[in-house]
N, C-alpha and C. Protein backbone atom coordinates (compact mmCIF):
# COMPACT_ATOMS: atom_id res chain seq x y z
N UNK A 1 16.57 8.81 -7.79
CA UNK A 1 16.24 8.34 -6.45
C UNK A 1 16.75 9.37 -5.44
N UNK A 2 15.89 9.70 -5.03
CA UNK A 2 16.05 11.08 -3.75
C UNK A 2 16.90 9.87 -2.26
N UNK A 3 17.60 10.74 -2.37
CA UNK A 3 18.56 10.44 -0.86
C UNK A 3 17.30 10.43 0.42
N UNK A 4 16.93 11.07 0.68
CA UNK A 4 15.58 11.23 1.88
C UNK A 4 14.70 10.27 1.64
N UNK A 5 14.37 10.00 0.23
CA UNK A 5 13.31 8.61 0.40
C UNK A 5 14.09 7.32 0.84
N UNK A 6 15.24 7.19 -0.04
CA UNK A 6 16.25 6.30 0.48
C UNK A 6 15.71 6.16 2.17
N UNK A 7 16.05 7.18 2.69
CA UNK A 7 16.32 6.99 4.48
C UNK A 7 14.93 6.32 5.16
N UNK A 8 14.06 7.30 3.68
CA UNK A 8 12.46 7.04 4.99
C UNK A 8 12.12 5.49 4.27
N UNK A 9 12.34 5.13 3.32
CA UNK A 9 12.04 3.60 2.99
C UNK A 9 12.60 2.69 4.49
N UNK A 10 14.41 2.68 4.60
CA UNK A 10 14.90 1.85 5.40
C UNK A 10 14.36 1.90 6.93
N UNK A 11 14.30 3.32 7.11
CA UNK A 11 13.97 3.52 8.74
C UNK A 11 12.61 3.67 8.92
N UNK A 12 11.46 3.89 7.79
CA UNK A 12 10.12 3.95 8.31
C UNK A 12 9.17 2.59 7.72
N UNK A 13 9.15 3.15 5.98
CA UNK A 13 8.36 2.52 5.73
C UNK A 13 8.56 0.67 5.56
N UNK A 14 9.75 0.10 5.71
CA UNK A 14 10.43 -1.34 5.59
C UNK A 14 11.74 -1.24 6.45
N UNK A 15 11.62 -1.38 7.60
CA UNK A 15 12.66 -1.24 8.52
C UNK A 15 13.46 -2.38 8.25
N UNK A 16 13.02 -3.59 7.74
CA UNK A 16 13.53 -4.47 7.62
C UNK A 16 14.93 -4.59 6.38
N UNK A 17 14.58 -3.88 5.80
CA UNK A 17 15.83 -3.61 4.42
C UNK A 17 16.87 -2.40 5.21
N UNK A 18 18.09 -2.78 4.95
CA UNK A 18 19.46 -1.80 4.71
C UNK A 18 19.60 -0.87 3.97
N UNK A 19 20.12 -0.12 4.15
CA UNK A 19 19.84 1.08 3.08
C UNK A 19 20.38 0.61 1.93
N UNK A 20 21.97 -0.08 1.69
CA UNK A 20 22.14 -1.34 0.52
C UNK A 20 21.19 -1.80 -0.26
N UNK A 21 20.31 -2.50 0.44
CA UNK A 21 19.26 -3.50 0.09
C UNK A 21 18.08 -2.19 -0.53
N UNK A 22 17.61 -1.65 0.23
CA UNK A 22 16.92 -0.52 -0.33
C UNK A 22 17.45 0.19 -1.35
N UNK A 23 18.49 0.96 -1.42
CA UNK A 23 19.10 1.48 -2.77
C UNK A 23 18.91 0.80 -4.05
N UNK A 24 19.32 -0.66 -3.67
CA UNK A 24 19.33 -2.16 -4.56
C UNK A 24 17.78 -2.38 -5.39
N UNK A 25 17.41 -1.99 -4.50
CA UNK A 25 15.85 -2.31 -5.02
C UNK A 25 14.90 -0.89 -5.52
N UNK A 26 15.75 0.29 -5.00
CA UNK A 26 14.95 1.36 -5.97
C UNK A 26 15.53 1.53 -7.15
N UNK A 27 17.10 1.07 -6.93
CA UNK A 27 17.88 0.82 -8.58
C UNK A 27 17.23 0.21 -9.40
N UNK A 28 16.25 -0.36 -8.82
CA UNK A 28 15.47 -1.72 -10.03
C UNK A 28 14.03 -1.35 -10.34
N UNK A 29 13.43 0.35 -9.77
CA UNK A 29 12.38 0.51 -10.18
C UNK A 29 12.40 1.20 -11.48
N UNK A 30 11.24 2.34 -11.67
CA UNK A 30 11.16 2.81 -12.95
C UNK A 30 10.33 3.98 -12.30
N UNK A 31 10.85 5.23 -12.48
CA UNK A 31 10.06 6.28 -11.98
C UNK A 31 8.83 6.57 -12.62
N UNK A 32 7.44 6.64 -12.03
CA UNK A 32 6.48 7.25 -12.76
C UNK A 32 5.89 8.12 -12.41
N UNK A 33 4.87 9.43 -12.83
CA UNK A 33 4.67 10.80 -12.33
C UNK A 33 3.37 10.51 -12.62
N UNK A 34 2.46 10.67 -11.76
CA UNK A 34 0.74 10.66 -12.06
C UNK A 34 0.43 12.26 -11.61
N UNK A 35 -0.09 12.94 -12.88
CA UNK A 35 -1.02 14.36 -12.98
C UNK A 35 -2.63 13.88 -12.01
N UNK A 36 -2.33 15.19 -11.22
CA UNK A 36 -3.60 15.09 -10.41
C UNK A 36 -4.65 14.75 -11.24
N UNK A 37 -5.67 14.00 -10.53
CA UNK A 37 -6.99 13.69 -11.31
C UNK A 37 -7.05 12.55 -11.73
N UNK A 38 -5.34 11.96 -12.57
CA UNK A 38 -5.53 10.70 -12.91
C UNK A 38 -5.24 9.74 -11.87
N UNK A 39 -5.53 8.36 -12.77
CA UNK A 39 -5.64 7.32 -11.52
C UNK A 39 -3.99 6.19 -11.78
N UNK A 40 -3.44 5.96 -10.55
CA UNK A 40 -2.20 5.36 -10.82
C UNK A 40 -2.57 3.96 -11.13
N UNK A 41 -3.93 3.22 -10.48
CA UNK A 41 -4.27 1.80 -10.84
C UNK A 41 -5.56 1.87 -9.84
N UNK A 42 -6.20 0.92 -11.21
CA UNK A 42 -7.72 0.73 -10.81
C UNK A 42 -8.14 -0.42 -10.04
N UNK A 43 -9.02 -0.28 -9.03
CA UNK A 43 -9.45 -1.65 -8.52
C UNK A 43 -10.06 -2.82 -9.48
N UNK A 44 -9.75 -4.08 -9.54
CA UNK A 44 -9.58 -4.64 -10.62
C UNK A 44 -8.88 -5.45 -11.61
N UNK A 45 -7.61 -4.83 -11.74
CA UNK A 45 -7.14 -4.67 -12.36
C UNK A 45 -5.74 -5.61 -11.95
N UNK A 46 -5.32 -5.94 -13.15
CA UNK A 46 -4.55 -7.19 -12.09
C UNK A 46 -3.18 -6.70 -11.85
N UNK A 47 -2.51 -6.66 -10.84
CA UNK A 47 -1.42 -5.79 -9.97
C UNK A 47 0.03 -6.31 -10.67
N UNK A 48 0.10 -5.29 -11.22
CA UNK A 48 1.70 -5.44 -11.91
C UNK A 48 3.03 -5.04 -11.29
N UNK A 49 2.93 -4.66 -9.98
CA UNK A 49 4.10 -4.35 -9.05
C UNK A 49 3.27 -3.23 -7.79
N UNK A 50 5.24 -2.98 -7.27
CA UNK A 50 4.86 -2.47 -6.41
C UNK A 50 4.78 -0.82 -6.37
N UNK A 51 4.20 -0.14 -5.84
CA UNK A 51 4.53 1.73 -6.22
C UNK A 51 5.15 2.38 -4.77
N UNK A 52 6.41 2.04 -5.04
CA UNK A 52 7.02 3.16 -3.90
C UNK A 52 6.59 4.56 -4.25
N UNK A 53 5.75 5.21 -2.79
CA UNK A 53 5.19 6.28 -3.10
C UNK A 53 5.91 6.92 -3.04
N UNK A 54 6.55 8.12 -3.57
CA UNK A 54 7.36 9.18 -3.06
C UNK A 54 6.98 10.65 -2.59
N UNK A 55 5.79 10.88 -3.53
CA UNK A 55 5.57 12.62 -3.30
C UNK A 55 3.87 12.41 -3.90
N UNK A 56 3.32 13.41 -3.18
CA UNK A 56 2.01 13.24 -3.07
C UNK A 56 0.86 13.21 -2.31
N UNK A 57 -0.54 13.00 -2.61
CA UNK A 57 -1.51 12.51 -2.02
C UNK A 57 -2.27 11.96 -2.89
N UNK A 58 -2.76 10.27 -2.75
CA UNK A 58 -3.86 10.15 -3.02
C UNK A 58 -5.10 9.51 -2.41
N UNK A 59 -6.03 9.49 -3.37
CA UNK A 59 -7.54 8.83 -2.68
C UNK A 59 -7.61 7.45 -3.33
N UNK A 60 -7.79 6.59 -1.67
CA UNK A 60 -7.93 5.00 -1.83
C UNK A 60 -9.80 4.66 -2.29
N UNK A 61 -10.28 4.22 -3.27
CA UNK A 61 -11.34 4.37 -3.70
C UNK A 61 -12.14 2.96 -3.68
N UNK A 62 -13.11 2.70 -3.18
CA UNK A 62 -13.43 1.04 -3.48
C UNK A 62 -14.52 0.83 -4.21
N UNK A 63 -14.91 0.43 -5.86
CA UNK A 63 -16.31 -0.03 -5.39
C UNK A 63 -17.11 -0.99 -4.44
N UNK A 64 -18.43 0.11 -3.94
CA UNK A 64 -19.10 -1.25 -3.20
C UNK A 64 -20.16 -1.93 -4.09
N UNK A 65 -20.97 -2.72 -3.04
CA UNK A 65 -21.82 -3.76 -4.03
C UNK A 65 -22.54 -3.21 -5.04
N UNK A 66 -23.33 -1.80 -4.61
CA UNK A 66 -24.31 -1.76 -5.60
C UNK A 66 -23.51 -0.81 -6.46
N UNK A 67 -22.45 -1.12 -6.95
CA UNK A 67 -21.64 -0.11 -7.88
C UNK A 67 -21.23 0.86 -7.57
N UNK A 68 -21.31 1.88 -7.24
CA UNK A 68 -21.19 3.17 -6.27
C UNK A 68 -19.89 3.14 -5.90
N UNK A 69 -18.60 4.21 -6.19
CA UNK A 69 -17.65 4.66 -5.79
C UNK A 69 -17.58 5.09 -4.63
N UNK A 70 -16.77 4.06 -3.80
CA UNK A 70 -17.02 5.24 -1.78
C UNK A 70 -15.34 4.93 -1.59
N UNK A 71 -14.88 6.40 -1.23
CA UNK A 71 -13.61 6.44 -0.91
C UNK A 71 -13.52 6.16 0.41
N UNK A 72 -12.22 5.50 0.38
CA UNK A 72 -11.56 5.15 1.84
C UNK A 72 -10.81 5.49 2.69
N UNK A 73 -10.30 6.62 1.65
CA UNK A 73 -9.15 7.36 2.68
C UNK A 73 -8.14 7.72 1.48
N UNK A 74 -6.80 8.58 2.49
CA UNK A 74 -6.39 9.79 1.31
C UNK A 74 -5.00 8.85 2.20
N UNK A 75 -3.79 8.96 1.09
CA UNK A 75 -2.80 8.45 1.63
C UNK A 75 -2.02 9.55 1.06
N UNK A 76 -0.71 9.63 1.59
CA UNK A 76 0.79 10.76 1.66
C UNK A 76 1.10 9.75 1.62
N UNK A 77 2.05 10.31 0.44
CA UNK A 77 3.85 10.10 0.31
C UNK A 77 4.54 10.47 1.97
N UNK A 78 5.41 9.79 2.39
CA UNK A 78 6.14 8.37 1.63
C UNK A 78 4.95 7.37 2.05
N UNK A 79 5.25 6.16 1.02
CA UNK A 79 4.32 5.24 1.42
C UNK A 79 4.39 4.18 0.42
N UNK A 80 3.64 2.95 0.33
CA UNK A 80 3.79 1.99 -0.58
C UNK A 80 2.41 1.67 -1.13
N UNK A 81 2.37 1.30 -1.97
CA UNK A 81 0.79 0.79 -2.66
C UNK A 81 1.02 -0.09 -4.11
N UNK A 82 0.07 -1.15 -3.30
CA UNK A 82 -0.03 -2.21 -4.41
C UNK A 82 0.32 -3.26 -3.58
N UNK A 83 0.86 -3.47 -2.51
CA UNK A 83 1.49 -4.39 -1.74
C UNK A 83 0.93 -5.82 -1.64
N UNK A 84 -0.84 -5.53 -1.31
CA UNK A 84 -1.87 -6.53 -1.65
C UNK A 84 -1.44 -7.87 -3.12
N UNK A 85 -1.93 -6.98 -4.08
CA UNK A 85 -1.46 -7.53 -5.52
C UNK A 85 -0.26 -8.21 -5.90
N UNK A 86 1.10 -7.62 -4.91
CA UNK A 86 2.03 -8.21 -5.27
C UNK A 86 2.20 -9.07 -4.71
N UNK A 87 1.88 -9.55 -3.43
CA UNK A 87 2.46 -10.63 -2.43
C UNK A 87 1.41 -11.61 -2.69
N UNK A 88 -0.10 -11.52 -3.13
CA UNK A 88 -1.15 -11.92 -3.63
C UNK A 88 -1.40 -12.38 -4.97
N UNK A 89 -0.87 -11.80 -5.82
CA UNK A 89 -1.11 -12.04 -7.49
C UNK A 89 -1.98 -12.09 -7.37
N UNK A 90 -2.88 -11.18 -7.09
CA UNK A 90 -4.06 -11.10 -7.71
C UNK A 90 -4.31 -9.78 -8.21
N UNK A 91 -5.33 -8.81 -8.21
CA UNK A 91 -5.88 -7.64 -8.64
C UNK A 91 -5.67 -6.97 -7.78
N UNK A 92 -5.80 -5.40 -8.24
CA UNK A 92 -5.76 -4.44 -6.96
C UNK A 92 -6.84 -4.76 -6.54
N UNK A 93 -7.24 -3.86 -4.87
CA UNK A 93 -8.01 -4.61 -4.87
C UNK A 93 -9.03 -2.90 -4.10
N UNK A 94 -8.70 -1.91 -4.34
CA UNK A 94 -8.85 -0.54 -4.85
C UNK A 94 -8.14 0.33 -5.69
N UNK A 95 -8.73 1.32 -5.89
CA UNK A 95 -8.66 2.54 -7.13
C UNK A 95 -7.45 3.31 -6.30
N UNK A 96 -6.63 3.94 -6.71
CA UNK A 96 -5.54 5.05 -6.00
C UNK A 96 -5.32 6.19 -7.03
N UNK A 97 -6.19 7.38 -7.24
CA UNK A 97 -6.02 8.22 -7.84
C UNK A 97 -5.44 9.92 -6.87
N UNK A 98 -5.04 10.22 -7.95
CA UNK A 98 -3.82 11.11 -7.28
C UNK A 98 -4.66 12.28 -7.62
N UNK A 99 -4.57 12.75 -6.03
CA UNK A 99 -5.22 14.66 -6.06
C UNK A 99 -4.43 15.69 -5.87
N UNK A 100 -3.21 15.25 -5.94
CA UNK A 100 -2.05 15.99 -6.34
C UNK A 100 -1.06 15.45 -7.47
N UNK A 101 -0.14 16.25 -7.69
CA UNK A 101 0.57 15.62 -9.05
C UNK A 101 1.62 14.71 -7.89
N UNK A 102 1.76 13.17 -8.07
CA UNK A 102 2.24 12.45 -7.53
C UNK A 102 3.67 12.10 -8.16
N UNK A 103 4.53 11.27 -7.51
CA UNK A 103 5.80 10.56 -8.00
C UNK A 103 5.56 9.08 -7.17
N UNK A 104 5.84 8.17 -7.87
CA UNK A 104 6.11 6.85 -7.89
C UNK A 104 7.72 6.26 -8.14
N UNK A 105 7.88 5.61 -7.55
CA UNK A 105 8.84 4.59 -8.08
C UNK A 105 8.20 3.29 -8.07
N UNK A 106 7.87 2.71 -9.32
CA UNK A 106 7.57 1.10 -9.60
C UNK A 106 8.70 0.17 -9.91
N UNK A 107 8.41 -1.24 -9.11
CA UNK A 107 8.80 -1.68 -9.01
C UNK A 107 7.82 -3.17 -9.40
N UNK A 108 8.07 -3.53 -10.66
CA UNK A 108 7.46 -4.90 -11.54
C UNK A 108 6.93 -6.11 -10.97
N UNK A 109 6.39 -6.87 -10.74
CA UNK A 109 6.07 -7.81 -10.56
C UNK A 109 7.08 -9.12 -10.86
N UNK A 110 7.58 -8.62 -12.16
CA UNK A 110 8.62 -10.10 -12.86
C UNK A 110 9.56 -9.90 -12.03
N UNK A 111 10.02 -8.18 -11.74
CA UNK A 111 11.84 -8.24 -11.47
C UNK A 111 11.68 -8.54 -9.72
N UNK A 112 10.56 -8.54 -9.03
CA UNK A 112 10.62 -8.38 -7.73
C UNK A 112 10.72 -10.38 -7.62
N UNK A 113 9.31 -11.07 -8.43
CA UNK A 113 9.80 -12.36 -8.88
C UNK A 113 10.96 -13.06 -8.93
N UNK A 114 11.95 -12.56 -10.17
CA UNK A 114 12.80 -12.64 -10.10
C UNK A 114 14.23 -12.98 -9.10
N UNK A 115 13.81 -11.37 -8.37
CA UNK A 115 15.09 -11.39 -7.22
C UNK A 115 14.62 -12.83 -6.23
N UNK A 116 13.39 -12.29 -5.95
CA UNK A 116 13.01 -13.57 -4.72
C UNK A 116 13.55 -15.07 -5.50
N UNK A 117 13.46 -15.90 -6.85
CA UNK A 117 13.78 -16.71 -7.18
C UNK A 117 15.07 -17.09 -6.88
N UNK A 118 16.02 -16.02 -7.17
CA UNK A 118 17.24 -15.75 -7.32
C UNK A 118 17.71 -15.66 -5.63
N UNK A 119 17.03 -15.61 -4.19
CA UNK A 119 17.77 -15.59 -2.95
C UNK A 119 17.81 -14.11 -2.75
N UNK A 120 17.94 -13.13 -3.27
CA UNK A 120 18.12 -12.31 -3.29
C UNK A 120 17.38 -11.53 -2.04
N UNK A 121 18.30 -10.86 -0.95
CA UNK A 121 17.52 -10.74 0.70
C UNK A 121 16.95 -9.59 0.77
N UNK A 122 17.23 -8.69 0.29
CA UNK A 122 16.65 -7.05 -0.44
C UNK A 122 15.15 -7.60 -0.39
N UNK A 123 14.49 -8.31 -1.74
CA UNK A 123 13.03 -8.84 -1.93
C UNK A 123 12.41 -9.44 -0.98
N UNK A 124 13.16 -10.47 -0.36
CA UNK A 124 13.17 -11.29 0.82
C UNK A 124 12.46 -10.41 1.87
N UNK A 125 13.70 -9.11 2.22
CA UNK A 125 13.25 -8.46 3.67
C UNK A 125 11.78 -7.80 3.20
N UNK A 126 11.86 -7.16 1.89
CA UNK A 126 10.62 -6.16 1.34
C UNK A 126 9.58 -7.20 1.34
N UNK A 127 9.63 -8.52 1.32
CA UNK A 127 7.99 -9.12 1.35
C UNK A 127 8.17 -9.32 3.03
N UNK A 128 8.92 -9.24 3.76
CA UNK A 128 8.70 -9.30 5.32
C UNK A 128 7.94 -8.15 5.97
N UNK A 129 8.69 -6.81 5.51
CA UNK A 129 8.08 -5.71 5.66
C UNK A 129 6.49 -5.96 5.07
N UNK A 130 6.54 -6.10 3.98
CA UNK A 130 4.84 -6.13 3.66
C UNK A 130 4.20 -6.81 4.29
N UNK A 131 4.86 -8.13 5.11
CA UNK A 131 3.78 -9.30 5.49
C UNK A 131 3.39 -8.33 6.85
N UNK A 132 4.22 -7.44 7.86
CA UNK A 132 4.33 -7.05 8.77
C UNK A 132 3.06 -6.10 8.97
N UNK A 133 2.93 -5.07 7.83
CA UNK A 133 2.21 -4.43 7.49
C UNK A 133 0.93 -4.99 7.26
N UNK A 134 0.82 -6.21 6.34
CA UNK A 134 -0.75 -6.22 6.05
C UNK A 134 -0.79 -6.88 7.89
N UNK A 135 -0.16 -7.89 8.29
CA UNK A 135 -0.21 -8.35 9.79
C UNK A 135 -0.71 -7.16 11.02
N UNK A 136 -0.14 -6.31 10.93
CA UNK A 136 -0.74 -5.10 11.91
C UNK A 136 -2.17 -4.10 11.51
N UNK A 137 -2.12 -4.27 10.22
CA UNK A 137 -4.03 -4.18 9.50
C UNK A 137 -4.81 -5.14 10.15
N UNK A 138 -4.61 -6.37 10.05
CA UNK A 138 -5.24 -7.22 10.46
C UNK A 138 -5.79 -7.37 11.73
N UNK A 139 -4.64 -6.82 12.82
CA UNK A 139 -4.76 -6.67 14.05
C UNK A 139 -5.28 -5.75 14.28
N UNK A 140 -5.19 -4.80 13.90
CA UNK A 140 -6.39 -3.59 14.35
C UNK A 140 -7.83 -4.22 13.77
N UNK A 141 -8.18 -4.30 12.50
CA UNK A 141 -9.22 -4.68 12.17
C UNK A 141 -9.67 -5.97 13.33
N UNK A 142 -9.32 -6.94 13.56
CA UNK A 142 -9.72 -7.62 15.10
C UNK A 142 -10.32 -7.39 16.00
N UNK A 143 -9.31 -5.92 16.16
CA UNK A 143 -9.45 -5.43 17.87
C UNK A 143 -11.11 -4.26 17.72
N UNK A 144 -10.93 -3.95 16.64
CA UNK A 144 -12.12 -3.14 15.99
C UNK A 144 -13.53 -3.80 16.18
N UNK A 145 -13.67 -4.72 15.39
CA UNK A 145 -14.35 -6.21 15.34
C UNK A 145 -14.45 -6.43 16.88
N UNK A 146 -13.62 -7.01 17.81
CA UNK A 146 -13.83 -7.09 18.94
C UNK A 146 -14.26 -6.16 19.79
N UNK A 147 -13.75 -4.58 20.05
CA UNK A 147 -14.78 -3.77 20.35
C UNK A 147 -16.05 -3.79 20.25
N UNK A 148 -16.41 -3.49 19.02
CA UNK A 148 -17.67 -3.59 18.16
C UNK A 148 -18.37 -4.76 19.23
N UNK A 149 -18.41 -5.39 18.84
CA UNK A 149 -19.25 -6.55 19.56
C UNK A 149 -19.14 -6.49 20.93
N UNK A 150 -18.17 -6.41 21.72
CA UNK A 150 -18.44 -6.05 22.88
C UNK A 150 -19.54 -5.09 23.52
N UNK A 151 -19.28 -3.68 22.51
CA UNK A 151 -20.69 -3.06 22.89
C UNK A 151 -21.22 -3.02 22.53
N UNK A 152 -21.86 -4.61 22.07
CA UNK A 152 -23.11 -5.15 21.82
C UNK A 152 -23.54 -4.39 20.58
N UNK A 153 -22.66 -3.68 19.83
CA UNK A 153 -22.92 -2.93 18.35
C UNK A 153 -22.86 -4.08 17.12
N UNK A 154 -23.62 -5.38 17.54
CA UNK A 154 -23.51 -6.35 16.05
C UNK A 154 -24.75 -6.64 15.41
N UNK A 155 -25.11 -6.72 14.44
CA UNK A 155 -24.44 -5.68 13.56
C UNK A 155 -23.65 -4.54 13.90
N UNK A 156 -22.30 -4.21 13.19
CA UNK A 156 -22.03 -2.74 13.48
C UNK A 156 -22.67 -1.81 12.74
N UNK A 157 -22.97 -0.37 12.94
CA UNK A 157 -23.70 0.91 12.39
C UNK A 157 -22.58 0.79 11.01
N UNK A 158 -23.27 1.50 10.01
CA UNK A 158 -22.40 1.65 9.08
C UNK A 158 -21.56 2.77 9.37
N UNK A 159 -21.51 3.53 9.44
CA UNK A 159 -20.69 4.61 9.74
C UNK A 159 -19.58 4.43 10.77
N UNK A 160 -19.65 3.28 11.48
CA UNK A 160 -18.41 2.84 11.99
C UNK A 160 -17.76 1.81 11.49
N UNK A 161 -18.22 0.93 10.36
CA UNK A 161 -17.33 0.35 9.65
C UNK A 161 -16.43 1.28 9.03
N UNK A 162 -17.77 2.53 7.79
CA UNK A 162 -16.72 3.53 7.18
C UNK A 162 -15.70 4.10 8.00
N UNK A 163 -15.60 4.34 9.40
CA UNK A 163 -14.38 4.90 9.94
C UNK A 163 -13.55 4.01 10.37
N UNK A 164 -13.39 2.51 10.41
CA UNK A 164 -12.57 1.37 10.67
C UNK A 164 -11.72 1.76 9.37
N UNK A 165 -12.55 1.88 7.80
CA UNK A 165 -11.79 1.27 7.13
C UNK A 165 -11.01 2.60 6.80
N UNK A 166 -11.62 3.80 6.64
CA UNK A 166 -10.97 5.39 6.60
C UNK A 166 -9.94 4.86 7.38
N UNK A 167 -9.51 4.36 8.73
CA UNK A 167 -8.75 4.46 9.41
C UNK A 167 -7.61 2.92 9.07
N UNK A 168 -8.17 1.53 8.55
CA UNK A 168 -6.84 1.16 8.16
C UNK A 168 -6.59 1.45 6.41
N UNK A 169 -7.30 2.40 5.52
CA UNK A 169 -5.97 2.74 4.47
C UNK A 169 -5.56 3.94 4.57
N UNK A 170 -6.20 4.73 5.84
CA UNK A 170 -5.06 6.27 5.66
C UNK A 170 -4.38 6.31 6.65
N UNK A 171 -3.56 5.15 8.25
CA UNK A 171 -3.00 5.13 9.08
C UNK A 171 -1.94 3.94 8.46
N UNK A 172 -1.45 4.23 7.90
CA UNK A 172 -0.58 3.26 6.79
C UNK A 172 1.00 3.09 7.62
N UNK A 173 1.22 2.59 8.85
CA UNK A 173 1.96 2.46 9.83
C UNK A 173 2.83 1.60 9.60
N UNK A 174 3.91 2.00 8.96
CA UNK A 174 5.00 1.08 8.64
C UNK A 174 6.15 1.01 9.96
């Protein structure tokens, strides 16, 4: 666990955790290294934790309806992914393949479970931070939506949905 991610977890990406609480909870991940090209988790696929990003870039990928791979945007380290799946139990709910050789720290589904069962305020603050996060997605996507229609763009053009959504998975504003 790099001392600098330490800092940028507490003060950027989950302001809400202590550096305690943060330390606490990267103590409990499992480092993983994704070689460019491959994919860290597929849309689909049902979300087994969380991936503290550490080093990297990758591409957020979605299928749309008629099958067809259309990317959404390129995310940097530092950063988090999977957040959806975990607070959700459900599937990812895009592809995140790495176009550089990436570093992860994962963090499980059971042990994050776990702590939250257990009181434990570390997990506690980290699903606050996440709720905060998907909460300010939401709000832009709104205000987007509300633009949109204001100038009388409803339907919106496609090409300004694709830059809504380019813009909430690669402005990842913790």
């Amino acid at each position: 666990m790099a001392e600098d991610f330490l800092e940028v977890l507490c003060t950027t990406l989950c302001p809400t955790l202590s550096r305690a609480q943060g330390g606490a909870l990267l103590a409990a991940t499992e480092p993983v290294g994704v070689p460019a090209g491959e994919v860290a988790f597929r849309e689909g696929e049902v979300g087994k934790g969380l991936f503290f990003f550490v080093a990297g870039h990758v591409e957020i990928v979605q299928q749309r309806r008629d099958g067809a791979a259309q990317s959404v945007g390129v995310v940097k380290a530092p950063s988090l992914l999977g957040e959806i799946s975990l607070i959700m139990d459900g599937p990812h709910t895009a592809t995140a393949r790495a176009l550089s050789h990436c570093e992860f720290r994962f963090l499980a589904k059971e042990q994050f479970r776990r702590r939250i069962d257990a009181g434990d305020m570390a997990a506690h603050r980290l699903a606050l931070g996440i709720a905060a996060v998907i909460a300010r997605r939401l709000l832009r996507l709104n205000e987007t939506l509300l633009d949109m229609a204001a100038g009388g763009k409803v339907p919106a053009p496609v090409e300004e949905l694709d830059r809504l959504k380019q813009k909430l998975f690669s402005e990842w504003s913790f």
